[in-house]
Protein backbone atom coordinates (compact mmCIF):
# COMPACT_ATOMS: atom_id res chain seq x y z
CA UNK A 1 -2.83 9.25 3.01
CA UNK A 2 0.87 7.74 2.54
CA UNK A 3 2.28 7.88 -0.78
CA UNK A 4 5.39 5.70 -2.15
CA UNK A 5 7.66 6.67 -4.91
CA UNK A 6 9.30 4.39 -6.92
CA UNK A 7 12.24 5.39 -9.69
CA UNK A 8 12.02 2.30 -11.75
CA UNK A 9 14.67 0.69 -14.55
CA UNK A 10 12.83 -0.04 -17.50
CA UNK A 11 15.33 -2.76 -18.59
CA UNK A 12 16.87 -4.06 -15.25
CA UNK A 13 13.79 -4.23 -13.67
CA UNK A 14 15.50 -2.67 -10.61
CA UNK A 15 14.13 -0.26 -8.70
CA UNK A 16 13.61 2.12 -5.42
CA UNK A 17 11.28 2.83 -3.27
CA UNK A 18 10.86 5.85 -1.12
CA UNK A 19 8.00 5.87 1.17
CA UNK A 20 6.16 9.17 2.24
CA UNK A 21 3.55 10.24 5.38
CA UNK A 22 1.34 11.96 2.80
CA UNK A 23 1.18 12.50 -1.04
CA UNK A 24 2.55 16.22 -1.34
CA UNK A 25 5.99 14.99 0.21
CA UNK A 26 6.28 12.45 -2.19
CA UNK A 27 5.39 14.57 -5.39
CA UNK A 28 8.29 17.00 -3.87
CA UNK A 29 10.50 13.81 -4.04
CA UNK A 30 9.67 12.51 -7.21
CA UNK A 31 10.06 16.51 -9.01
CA UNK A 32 13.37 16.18 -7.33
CA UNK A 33 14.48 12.81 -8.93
CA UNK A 34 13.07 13.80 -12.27
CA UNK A 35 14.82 17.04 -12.20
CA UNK A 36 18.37 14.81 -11.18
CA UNK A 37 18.00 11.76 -13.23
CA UNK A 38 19.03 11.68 -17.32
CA UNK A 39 18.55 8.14 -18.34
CA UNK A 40 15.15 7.71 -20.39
CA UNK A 41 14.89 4.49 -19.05
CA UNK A 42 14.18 5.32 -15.90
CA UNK A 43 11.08 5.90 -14.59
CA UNK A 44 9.41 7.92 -11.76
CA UNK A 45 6.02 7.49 -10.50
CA UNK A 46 4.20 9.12 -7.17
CA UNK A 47 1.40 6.89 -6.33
CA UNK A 48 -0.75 7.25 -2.97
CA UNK A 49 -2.22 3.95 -1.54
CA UNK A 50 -2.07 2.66 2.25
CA UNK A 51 0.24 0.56 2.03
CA UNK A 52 3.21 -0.91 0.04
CA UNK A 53 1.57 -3.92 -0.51
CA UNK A 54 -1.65 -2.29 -2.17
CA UNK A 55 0.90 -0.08 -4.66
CA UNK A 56 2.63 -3.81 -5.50
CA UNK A 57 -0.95 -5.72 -6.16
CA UNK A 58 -2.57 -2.32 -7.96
CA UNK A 59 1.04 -1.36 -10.32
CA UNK A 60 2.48 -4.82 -10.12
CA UNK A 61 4.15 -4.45 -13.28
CA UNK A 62 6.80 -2.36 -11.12
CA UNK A 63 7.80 -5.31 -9.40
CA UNK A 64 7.51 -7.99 -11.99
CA UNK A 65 11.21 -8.89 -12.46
CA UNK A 66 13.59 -9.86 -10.11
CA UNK A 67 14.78 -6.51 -9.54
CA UNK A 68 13.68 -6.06 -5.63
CA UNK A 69 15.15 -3.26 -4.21
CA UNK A 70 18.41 -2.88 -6.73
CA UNK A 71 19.64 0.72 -6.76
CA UNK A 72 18.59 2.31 -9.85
């Protein structure tokens, strides 16, 4: 099953998203940015779901403020 990553600014709002074919790639991914990144406001998440718009209705809170698709 596909599985999106999104690195996520706590205050900003903005955020990334980094799709995957299946769920193992994407926990690879997200290991990678936690191992890179050093702000505690970010945050990473893995989350497998069909599609993009069934991670945005089920962990809407990710996409609440006008942050859509701002580098993080």
């Amino acid at each position: 099953m596909p599985a999106f990553v999104i690195k996520y600014h706590r205050k900003s709002g903005a955020y990334e998203v980094f799709p995957f074919e299946d769920s193992f790639d994407g926990l690879r991914k997200r290991f990678a940015l936690e191992r890179e990144n050093e702000d505690p406001d970010v945050e990473i998440v893995s989350i497998t779901a069909r599609t993009l718009d069934d991670v945005k209705r089920t962990h809407s809170r990710y996409f609440m403020k006008d942050g859509s698709g701002l580098s993080v």
